[in-house]
N, C-alpha and C. Protein backbone atom coordinates (compact mmCIF):
# COMPACT_ATOMS: atom_id res chain seq x y z
N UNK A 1 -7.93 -8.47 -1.97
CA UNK A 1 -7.51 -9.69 -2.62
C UNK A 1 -5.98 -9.76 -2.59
N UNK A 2 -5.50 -11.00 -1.92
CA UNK A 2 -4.01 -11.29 -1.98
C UNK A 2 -3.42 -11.57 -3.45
N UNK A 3 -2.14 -10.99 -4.00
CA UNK A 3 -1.89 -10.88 -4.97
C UNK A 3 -0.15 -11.72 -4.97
N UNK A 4 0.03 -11.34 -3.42
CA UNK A 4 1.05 -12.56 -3.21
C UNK A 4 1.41 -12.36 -2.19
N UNK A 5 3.00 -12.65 -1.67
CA UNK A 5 3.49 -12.36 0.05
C UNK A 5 4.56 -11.27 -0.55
N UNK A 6 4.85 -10.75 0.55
CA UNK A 6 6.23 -9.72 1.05
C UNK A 6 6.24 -9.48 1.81
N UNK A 7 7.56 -9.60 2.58
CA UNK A 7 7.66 -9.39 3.89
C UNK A 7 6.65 -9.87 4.92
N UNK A 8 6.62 -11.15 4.77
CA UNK A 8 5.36 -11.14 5.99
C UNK A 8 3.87 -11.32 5.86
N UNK A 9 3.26 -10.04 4.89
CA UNK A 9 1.76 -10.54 4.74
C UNK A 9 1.79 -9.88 3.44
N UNK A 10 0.32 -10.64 3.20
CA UNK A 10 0.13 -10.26 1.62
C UNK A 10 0.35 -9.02 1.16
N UNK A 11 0.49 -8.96 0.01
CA UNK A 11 -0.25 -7.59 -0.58
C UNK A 11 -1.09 -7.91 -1.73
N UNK A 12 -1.41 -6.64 -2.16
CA UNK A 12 -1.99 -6.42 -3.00
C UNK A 12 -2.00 -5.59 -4.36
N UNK A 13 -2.86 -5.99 -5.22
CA UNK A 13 -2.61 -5.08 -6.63
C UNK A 13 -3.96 -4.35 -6.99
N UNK A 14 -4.11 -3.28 -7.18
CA UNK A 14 -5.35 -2.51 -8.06
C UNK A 14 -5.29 -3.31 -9.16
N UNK A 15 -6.81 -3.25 -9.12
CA UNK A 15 -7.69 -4.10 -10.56
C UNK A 15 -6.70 -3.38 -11.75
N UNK A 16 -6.70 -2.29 -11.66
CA UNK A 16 -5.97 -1.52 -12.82
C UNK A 16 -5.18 -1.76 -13.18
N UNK A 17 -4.09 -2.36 -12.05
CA UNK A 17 -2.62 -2.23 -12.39
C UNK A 17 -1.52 -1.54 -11.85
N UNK A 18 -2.25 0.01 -11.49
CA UNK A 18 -1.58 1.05 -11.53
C UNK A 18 -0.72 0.74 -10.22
N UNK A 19 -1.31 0.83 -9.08
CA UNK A 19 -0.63 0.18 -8.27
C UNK A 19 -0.26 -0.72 -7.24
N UNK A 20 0.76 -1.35 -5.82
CA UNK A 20 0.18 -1.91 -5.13
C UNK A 20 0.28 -1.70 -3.76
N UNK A 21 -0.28 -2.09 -2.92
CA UNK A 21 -0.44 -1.78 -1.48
C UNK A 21 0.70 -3.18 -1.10
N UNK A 22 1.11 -2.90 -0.02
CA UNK A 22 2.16 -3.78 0.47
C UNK A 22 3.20 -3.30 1.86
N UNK A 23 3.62 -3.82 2.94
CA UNK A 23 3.97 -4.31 4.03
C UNK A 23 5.74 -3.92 4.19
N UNK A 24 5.95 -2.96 5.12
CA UNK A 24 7.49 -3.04 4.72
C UNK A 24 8.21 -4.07 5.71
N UNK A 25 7.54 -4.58 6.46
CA UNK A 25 8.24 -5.58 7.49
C UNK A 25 8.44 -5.41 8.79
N UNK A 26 8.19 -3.99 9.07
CA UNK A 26 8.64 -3.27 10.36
C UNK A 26 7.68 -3.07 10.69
N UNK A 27 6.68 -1.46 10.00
CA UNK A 27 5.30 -0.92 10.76
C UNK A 27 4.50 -0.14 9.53
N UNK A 28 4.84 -0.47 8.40
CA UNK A 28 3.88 0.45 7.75
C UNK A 28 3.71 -0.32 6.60
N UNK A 29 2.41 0.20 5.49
CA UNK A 29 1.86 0.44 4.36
C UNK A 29 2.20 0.84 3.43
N UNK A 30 2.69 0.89 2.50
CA UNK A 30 2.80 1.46 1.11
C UNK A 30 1.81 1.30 0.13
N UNK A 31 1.45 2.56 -0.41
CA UNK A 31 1.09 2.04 -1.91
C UNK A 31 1.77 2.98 -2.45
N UNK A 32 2.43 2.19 -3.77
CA UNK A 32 2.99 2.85 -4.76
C UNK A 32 3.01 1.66 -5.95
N UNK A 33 3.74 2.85 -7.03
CA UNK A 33 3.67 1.62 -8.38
C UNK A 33 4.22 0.51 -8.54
N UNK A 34 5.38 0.46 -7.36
CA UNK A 34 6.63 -0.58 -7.81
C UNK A 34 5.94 -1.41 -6.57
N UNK A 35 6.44 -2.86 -6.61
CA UNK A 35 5.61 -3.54 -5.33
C UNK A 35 7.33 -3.31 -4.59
N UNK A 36 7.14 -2.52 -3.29
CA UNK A 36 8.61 -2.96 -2.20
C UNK A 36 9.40 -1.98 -2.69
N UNK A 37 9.24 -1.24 -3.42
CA UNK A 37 9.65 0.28 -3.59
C UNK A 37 8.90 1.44 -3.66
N UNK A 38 8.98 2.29 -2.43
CA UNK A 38 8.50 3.63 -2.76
C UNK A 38 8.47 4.38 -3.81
N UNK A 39 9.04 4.37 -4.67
CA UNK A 39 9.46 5.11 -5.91
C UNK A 39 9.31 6.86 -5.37
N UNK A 40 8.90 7.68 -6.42
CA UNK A 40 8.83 9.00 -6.23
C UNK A 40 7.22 9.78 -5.84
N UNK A 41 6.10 8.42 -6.18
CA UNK A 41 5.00 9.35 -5.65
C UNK A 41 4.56 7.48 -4.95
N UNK A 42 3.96 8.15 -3.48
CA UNK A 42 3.69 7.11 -2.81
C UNK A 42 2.67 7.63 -1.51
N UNK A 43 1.73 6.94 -1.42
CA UNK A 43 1.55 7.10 -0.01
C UNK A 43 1.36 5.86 1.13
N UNK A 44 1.70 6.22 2.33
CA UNK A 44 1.87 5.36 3.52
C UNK A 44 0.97 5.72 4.78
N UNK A 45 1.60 4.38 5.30
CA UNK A 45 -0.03 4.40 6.76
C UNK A 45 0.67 3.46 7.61
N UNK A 46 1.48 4.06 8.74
CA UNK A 46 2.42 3.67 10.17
C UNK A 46 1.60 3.02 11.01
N UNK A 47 0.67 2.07 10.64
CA UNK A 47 -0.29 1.07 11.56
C UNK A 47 -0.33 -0.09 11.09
N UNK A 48 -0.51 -1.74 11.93
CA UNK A 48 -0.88 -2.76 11.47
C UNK A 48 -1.57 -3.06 10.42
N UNK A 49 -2.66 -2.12 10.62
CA UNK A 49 -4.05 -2.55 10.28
C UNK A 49 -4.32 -1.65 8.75
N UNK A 50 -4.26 -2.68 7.75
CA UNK A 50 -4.15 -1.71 6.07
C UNK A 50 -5.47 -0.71 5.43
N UNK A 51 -6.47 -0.72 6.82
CA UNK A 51 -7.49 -0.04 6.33
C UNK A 51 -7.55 1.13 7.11
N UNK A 52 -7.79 2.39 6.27
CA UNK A 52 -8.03 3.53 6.59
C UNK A 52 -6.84 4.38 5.89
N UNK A 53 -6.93 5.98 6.28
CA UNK A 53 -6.38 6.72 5.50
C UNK A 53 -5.11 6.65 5.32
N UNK A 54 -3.97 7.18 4.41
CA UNK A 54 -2.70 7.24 3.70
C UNK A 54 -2.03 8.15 3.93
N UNK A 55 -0.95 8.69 4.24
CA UNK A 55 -0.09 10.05 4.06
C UNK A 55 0.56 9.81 3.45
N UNK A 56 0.53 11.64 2.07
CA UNK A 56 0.94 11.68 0.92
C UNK A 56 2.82 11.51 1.00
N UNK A 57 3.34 10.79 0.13
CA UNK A 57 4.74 10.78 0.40
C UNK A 57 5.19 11.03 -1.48
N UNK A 58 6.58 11.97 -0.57
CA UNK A 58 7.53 12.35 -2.14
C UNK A 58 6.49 13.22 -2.86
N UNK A 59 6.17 12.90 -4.18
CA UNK A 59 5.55 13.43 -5.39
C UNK A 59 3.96 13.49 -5.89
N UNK A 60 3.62 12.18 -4.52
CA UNK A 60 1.96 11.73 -4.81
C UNK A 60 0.93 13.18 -4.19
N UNK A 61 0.09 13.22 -5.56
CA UNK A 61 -1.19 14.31 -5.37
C UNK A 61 -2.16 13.27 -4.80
N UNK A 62 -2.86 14.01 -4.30
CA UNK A 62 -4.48 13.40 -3.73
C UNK A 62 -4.42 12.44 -2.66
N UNK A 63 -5.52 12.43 -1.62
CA UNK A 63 -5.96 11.25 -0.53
C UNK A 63 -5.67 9.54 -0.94
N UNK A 64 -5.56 8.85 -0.49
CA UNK A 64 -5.06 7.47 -0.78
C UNK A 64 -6.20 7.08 0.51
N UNK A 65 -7.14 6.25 0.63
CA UNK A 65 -8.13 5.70 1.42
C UNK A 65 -8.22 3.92 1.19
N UNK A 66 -7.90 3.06 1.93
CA UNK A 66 -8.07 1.77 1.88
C UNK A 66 -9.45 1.81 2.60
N UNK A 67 -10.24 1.26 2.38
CA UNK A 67 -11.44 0.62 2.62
C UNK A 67 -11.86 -0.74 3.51
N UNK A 68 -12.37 -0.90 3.83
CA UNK A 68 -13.02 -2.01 4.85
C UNK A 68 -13.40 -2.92 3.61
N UNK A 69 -12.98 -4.49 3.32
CA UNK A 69 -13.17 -5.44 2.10
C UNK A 69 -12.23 -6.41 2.65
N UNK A 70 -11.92 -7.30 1.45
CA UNK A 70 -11.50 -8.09 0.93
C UNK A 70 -9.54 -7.63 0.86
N UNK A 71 -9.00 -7.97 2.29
CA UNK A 71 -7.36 -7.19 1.68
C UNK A 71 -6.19 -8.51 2.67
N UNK A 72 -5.01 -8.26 2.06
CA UNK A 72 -4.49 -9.47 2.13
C UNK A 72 -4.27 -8.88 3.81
C-alpha cells in the first residue's frame, strides 16, 4: 500500500508504524524508521524490484523480507 511519493516511487508504511520501506532515487530500498533516512538500524535491497530479501545495515538485528502483495 502506497503511503505517499519519494524520490520517484511510492513508499510505504507498516500497519504498525514502526517503520517505512522507501526508494533512494538511484538503486536501492530502505527500510528504516525515519522515511529518507537510514538512521542507525536499517536494512536495504540494491535492486528495482522492492520484493524479496534485505541486508542488515548499521545496528538492525534480524532478516527484513518484503513479500509478493500490494507495494507502492
Amino acid at each position: 500500500m502506497t503511503a505517499g511519493w519519494l524520490n520517484g516511487k511510492g513508499y510505504a508504511r507498516r500497519e504498525d508504524g514502526l517503520f517505512f520501506i522507501w526508494w533512494d532515487g538511484i538503486d536501492t530500498w530502505t527500510i528504516s524508521a525515519v522515511l529518507g533516512t537510514q538512521g542507525t538500524e536499517y536494512w536495504t535491497r540494491t535492486d528495482p524490484n522492492i520484493v524479496g530479501v534485505y541486508a542488515i545495515g548499521g545496528d538492525a538485528i534480524g532478516e527484513a523480507t518484503v513479500a509478493e502483495g500490494t507495494h507502492p
